[in-house]
PDB file of N, CA and C in Angstrom:
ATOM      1  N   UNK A   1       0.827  -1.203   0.000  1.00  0.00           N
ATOM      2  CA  UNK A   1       0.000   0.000   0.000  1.00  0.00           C
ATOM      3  C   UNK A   1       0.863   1.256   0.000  1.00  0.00           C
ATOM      4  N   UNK A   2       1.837   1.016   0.909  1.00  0.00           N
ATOM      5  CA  UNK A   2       2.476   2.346   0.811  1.00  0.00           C
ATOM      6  C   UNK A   2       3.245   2.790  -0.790  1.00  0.00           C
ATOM      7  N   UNK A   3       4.091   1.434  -1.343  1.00  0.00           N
ATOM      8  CA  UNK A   3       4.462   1.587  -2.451  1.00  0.00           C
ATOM      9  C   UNK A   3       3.449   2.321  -3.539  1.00  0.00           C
ATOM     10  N   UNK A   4       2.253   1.804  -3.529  1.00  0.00           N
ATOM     11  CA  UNK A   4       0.971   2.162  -4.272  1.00  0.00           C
ATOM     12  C   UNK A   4       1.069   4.250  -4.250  1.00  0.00           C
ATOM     13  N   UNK A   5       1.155   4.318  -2.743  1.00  0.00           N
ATOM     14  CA  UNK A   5       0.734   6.097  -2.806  1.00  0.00           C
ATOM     15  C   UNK A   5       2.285   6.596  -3.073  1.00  0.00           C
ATOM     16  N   UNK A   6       3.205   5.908  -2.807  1.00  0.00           N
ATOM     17  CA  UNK A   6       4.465   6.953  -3.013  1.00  0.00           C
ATOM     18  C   UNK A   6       4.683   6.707  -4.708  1.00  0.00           C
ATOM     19  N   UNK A   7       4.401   5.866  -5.243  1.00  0.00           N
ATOM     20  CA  UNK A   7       4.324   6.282  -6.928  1.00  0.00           C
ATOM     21  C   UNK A   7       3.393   7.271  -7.346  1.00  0.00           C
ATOM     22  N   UNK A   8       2.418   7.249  -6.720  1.00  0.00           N
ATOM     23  CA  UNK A   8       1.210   8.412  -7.047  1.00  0.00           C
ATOM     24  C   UNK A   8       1.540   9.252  -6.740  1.00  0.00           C
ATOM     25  N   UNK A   9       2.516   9.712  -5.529  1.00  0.00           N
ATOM     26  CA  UNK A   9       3.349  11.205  -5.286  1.00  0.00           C
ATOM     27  C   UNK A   9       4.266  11.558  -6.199  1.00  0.00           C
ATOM     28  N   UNK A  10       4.996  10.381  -6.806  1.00  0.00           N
ATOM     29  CA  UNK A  10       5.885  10.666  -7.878  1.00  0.00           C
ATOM     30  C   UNK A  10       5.366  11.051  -9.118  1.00  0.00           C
ATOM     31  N   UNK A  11       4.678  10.603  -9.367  1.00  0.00           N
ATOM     32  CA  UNK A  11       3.836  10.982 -10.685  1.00  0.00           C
ATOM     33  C   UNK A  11       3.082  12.322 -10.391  1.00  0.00           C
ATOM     34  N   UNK A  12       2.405  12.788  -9.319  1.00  0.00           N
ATOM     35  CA  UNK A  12       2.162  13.925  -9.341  1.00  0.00           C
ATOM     36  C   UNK A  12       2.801  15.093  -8.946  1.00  0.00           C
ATOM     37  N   UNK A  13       4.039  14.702  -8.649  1.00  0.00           N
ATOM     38  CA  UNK A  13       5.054  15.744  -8.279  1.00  0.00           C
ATOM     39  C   UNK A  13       5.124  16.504  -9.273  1.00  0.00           C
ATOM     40  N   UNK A  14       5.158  16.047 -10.825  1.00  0.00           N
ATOM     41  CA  UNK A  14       5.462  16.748 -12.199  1.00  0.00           C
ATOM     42  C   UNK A  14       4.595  18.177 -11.627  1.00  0.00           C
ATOM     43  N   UNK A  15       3.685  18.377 -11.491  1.00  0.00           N
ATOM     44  CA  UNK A  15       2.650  19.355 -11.443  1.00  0.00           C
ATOM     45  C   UNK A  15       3.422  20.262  -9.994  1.00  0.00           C
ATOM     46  N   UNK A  16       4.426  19.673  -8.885  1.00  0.00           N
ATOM     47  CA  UNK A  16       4.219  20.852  -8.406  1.00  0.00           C
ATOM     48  C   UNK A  16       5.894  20.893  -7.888  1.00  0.00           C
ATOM     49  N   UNK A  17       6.566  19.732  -8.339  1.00  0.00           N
ATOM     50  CA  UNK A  17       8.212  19.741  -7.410  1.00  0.00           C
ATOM     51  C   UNK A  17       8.575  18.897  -8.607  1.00  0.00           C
ATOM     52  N   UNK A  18       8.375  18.874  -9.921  1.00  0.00           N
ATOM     53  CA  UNK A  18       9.039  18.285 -11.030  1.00  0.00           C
ATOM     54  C   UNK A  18      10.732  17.176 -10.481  1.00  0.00           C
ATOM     55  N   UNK A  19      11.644  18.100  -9.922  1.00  0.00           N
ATOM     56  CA  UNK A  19      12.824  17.431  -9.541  1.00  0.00           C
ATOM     57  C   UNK A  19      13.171  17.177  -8.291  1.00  0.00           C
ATOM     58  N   UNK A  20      12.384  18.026  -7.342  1.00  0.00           N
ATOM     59  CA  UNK A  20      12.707  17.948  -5.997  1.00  0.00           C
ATOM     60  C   UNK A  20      12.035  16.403  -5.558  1.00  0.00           C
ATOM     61  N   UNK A  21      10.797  16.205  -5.746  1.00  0.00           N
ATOM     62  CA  UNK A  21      10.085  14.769  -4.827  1.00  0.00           C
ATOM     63  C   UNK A  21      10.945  13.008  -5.321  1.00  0.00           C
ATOM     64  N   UNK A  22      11.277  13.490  -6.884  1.00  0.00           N
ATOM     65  CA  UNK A  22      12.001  12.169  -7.492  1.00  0.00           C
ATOM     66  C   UNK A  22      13.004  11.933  -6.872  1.00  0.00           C
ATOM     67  N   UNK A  23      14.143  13.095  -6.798  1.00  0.00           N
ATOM     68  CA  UNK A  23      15.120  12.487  -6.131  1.00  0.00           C
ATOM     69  C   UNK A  23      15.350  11.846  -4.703  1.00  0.00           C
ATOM     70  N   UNK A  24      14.018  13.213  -4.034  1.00  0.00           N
ATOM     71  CA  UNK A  24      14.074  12.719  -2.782  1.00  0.00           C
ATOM     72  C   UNK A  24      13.827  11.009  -2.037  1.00  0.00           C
ATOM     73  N   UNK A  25      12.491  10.995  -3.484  1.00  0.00           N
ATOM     74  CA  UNK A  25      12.302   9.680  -2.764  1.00  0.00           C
ATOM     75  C   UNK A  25      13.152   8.157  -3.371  1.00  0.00           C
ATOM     76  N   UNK A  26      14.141   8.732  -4.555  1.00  0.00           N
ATOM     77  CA  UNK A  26      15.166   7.805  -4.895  1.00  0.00           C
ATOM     78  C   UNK A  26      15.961   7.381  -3.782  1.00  0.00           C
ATOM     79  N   UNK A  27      16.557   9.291  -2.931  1.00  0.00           N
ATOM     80  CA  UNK A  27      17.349   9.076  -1.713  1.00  0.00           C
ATOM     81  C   UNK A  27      16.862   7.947  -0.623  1.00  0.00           C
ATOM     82  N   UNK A  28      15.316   8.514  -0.432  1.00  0.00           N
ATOM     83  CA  UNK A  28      15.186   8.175   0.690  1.00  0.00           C
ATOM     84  C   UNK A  28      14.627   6.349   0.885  1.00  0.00           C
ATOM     85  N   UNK A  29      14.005   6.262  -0.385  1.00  0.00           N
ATOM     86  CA  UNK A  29      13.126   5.162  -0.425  1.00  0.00           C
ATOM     87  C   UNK A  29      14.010   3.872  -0.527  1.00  0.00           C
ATOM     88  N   UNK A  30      13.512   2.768  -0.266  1.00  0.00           N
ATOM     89  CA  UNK A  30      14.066   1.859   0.139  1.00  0.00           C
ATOM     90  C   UNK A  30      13.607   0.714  -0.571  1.00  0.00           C
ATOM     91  N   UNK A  31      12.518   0.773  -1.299  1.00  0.00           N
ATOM     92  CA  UNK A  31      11.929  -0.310  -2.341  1.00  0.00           C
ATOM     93  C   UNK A  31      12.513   0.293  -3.482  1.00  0.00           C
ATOM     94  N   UNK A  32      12.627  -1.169  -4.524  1.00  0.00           N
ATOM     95  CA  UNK A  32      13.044  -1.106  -5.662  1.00  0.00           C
ATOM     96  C   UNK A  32      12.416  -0.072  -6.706  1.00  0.00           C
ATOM     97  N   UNK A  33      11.327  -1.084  -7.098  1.00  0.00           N
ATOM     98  CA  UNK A  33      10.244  -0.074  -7.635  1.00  0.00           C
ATOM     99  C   UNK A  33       9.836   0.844  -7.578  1.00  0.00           C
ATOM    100  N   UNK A  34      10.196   1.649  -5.963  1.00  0.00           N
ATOM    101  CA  UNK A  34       9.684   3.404  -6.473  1.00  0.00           C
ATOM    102  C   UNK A  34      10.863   3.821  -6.578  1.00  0.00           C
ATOM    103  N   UNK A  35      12.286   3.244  -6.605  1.00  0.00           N
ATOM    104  CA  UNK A  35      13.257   3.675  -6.566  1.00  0.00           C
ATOM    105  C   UNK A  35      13.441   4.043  -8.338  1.00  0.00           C
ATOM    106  N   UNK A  36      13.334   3.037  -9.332  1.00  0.00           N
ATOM    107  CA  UNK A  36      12.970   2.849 -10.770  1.00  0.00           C
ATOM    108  C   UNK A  36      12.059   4.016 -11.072  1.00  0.00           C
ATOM    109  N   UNK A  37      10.927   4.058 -10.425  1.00  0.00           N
ATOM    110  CA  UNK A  37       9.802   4.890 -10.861  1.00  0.00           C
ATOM    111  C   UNK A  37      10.232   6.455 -10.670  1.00  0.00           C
ATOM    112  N   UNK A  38      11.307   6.931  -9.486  1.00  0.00           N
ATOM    113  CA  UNK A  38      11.597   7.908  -9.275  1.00  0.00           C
ATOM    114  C   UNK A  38      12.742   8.700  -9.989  1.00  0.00           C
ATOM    115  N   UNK A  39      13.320   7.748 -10.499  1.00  0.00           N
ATOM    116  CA  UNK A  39      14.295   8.102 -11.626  1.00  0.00           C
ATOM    117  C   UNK A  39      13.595   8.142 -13.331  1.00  0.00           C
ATOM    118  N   UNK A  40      12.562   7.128 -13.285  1.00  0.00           N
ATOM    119  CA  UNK A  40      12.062   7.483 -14.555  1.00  0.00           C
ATOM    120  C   UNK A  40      11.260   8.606 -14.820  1.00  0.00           C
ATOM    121  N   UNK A  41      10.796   9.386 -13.497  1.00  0.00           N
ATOM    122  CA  UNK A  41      10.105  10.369 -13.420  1.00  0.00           C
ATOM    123  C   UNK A  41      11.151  11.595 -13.705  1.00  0.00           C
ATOM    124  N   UNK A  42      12.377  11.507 -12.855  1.00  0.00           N
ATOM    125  CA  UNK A  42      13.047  12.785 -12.933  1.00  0.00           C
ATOM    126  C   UNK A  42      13.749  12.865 -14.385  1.00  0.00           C
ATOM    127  N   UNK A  43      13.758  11.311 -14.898  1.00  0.00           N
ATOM    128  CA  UNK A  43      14.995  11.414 -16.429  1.00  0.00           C
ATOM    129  C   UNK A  43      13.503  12.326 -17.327  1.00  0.00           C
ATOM    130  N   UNK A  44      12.452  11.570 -17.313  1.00  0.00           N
ATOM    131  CA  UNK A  44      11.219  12.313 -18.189  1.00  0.00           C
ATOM    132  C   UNK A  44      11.355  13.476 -18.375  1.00  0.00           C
ATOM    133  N   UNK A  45      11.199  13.845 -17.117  1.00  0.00           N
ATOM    134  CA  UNK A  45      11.376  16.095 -16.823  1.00  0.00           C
ATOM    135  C   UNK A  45      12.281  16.320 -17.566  1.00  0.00           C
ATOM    136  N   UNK A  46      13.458  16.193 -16.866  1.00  0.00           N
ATOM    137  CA  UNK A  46      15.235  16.521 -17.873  1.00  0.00           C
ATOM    138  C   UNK A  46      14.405  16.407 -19.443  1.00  0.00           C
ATOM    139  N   UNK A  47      14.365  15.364 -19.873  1.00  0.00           N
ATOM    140  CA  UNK A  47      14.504  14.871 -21.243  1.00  0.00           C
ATOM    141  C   UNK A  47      13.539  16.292 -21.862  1.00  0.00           C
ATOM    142  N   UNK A  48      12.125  16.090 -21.396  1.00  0.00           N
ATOM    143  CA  UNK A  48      11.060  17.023 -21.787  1.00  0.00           C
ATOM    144  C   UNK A  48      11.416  18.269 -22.133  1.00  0.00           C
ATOM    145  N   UNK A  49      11.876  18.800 -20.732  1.00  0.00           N
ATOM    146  CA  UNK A  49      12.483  20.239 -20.744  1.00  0.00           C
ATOM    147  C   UNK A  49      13.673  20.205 -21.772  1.00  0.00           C
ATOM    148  N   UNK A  50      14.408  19.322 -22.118  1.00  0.00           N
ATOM    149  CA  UNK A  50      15.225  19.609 -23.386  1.00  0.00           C
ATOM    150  C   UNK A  50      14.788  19.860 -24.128  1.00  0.00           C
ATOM    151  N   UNK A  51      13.748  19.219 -24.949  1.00  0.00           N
ATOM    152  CA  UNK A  51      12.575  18.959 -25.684  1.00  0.00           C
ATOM    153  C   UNK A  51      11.782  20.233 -25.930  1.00  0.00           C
ATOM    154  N   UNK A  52      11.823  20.718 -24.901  1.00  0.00           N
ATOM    155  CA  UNK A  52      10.642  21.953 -25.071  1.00  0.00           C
ATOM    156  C   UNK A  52      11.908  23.208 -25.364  1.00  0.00           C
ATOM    157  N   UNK A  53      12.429  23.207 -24.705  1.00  0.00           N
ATOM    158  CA  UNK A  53      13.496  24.222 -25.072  1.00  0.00           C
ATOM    159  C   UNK A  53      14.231  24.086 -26.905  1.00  0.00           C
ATOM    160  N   UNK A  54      14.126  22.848 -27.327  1.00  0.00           N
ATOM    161  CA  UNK A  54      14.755  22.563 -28.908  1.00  0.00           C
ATOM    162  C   UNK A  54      13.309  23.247 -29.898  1.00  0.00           C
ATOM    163  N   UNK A  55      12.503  22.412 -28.870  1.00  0.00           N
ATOM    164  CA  UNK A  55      10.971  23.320 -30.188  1.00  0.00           C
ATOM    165  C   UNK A  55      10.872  24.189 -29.677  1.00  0.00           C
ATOM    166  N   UNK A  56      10.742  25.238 -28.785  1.00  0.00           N
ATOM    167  CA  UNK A  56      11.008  26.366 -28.231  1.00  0.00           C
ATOM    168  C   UNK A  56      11.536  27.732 -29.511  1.00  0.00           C
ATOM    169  N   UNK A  57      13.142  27.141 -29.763  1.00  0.00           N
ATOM    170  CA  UNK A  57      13.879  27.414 -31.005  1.00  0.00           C
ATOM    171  C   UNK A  57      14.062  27.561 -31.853  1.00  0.00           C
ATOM    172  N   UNK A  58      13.200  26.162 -31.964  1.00  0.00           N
ATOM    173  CA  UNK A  58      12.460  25.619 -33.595  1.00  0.00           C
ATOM    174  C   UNK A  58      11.689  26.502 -34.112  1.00  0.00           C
ATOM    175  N   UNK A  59      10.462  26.934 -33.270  1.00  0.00           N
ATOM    176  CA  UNK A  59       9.553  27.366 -33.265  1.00  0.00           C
ATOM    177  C   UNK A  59       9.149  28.767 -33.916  1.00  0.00           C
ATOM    178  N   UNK A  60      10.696  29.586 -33.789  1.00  0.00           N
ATOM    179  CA  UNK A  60      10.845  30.571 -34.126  1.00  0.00           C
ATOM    180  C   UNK A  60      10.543  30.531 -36.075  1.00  0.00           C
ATOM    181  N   UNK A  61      11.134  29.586 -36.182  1.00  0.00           N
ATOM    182  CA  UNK A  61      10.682  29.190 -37.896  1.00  0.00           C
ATOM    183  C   UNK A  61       9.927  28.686 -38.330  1.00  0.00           C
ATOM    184  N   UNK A  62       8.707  28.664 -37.492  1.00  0.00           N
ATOM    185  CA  UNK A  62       7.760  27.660 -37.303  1.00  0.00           C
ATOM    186  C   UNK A  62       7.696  26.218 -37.396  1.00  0.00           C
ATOM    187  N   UNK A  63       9.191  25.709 -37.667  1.00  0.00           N
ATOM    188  CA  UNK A  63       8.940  24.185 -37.533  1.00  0.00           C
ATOM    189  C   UNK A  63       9.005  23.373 -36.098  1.00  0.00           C
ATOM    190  N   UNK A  64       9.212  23.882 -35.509  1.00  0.00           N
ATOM    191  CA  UNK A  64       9.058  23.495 -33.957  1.00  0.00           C
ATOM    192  C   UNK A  64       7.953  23.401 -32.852  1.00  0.00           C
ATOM    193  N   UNK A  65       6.530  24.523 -33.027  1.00  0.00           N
ATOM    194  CA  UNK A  65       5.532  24.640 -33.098  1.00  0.00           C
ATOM    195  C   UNK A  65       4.664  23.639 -32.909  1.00  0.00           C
ATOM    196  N   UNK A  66       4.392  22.813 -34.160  1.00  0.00           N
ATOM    197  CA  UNK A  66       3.535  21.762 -33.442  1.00  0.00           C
ATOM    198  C   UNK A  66       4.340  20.208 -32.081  1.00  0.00           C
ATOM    199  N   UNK A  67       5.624  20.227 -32.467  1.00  0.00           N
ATOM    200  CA  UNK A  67       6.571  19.694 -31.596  1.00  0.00           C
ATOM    201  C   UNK A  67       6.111  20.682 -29.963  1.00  0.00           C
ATOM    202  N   UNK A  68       6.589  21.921 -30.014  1.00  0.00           N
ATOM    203  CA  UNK A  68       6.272  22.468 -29.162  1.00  0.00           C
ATOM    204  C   UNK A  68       4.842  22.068 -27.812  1.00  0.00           C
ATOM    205  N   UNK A  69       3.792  22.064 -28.954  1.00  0.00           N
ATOM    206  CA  UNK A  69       2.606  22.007 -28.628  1.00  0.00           C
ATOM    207  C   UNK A  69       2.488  20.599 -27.673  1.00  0.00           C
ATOM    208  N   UNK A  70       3.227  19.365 -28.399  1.00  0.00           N
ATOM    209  CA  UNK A  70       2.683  17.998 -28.597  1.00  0.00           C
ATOM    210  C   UNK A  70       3.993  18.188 -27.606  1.00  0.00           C
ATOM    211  N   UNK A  71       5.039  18.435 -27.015  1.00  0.00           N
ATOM    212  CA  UNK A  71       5.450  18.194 -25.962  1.00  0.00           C
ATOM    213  C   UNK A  71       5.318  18.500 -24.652  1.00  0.00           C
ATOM    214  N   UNK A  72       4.746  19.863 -24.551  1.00  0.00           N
ATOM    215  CA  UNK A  72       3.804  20.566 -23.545  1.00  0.00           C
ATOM    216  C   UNK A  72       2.826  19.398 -23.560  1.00  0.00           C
ATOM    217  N   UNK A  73       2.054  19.352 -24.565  1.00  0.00           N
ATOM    218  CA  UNK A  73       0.791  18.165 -23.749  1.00  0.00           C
ATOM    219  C   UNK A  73       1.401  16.785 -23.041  1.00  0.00           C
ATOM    220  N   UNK A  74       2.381  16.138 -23.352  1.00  0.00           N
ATOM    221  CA  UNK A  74       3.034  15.290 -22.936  1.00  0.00           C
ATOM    222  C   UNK A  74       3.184  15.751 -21.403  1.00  0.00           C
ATOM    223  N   UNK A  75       4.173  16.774 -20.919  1.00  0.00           N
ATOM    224  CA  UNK A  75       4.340  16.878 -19.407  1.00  0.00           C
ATOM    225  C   UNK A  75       3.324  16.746 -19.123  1.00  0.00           C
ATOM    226  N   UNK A  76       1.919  17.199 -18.962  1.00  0.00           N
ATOM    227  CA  UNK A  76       0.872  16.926 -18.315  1.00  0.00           C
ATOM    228  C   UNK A  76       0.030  15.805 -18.292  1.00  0.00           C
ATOM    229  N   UNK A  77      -0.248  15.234 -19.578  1.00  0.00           N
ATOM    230  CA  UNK A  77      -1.164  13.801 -19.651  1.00  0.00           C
ATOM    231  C   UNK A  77      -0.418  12.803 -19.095  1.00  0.00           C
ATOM    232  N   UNK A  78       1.155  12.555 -19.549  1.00  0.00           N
ATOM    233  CA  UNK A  78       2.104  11.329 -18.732  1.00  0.00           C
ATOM    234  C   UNK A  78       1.913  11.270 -17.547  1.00  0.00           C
ATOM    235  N   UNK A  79       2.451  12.304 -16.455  1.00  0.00           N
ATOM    236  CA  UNK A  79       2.074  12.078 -15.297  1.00  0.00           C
ATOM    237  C   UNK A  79       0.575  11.655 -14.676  1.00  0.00           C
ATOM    238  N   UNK A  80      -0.739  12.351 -15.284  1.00  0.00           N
ATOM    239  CA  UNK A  80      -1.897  11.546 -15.118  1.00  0.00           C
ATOM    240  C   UNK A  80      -1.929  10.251 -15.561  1.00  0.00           C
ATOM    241  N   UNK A  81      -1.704  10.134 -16.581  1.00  0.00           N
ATOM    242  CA  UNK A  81      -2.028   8.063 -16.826  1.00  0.00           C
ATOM    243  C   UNK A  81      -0.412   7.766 -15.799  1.00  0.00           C
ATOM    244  N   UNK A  82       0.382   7.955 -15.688  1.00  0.00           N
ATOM    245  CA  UNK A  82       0.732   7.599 -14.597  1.00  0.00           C
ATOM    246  C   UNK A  82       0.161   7.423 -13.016  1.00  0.00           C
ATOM    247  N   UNK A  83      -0.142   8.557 -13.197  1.00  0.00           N
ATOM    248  CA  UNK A  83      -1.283   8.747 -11.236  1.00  0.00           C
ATOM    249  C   UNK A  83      -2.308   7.624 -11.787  1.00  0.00           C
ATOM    250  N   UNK A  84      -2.857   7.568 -12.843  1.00  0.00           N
ATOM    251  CA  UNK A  84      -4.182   6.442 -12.510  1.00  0.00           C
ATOM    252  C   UNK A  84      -3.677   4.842 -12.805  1.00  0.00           C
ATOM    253  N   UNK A  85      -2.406   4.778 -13.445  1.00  0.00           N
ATOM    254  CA  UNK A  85      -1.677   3.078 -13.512  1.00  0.00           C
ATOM    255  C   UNK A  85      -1.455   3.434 -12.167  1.00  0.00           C
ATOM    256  N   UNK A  86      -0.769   4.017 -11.134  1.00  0.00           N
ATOM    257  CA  UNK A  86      -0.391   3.608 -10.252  1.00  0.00           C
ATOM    258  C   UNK A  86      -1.707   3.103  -9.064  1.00  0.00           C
ATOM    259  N   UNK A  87      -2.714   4.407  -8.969  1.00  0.00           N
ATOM    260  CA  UNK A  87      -3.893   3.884  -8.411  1.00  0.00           C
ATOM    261  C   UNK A  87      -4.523   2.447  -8.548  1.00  0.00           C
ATOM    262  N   UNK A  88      -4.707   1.911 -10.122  1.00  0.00           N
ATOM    263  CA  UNK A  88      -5.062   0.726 -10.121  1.00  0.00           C
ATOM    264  C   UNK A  88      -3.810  -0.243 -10.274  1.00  0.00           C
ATOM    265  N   UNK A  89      -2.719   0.143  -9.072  1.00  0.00           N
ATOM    266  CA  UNK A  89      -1.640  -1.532  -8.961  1.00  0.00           C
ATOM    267  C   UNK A  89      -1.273  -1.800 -10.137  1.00  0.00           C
ATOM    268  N   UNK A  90      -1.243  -1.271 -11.341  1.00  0.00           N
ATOM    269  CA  UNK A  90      -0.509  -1.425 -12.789  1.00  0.00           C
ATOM    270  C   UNK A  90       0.626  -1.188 -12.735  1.00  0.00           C
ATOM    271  N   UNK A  91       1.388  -1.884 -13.456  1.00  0.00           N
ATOM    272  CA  UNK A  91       2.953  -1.812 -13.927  1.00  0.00           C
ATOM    273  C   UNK A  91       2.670  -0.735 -14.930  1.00  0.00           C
ATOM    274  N   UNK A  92       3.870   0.278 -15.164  1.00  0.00           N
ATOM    275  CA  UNK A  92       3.815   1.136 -15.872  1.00  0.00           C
ATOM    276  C   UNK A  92       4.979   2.097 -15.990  1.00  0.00           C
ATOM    277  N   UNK A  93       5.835   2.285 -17.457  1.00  0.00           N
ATOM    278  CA  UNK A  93       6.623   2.630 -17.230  1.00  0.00           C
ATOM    279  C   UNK A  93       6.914   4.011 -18.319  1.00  0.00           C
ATOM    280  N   UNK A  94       7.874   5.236 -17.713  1.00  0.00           N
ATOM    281  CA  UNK A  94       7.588   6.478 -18.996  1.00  0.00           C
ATOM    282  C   UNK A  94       8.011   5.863 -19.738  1.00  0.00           C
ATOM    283  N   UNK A  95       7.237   6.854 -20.902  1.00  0.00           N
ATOM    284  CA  UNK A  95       7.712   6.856 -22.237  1.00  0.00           C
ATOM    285  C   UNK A  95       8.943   7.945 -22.081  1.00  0.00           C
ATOM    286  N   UNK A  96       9.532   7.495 -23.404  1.00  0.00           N
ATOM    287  CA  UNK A  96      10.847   8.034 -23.694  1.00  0.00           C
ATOM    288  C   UNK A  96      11.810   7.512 -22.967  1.00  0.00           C
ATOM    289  N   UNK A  97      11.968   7.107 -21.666  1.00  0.00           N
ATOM    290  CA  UNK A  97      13.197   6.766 -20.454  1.00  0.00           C
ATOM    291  C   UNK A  97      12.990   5.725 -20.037  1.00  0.00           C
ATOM    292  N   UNK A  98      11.942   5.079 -19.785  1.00  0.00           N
ATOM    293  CA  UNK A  98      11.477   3.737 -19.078  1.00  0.00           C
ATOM    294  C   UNK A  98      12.034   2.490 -19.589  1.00  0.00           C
ATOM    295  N   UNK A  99      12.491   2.480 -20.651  1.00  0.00           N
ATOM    296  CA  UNK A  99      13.658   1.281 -21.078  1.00  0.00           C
ATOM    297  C   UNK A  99      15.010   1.684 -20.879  1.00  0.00           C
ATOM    298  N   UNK A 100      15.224   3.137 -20.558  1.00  0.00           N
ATOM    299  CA  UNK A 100      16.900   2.824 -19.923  1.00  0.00           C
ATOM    300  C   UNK A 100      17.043   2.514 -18.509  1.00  0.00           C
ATOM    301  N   UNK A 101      16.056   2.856 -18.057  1.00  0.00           N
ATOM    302  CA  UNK A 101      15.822   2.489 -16.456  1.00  0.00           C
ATOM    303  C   UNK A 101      15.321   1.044 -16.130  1.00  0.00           C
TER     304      UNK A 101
END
């Protein structure tokens, strides 16, 4: 049970401590699995925010724009279907990072 809510903190951290709650609970936590989950959360952010900053750039020439758009929606929907795999006890892992982890 506890594993259950500390992934659901990780996943909703995006919305309010993006880097601060992942690492913390990499530091602190002591199970495998939120240990995995807390690094795939913080590599996501990193990666994203690269991501948004390249179409950011892009954007200026307009080819970056819809990239732009479609990566902004990404930070927000991932972490929800994350919060609700974790609610229903699902395995679930990010996209983009979840196979290097």
């Amino acid at each position: 049970m506890e594993t259950k809510w500390s992934k659901v903190i990780i996943h909703a951290s995006a919305f309010f401590a993006p880097f601060l709650v992942p690492i913390l609970f990499f530091i602190f936590s002591s199970d495998k699995e939120v240990k995995s989950i807390s690094l795939q959360a913080l590599l996501f952010q990193i990666v994203m925010g690269v991501l948004i900053v390249i179409a950011g750039i892009l954007s200026v020439v307009l080819i970056g724009l819809p990239f732009l758009l479609l990566f902004i929606a990404m930070v927000y929907i991932v972490p929800i279907i994350g919060i609700v795999k974790a609610l229903s006890e699902m395995p679930w892992r990010y996209p983009i990072v979840g196979r290097w982890v």
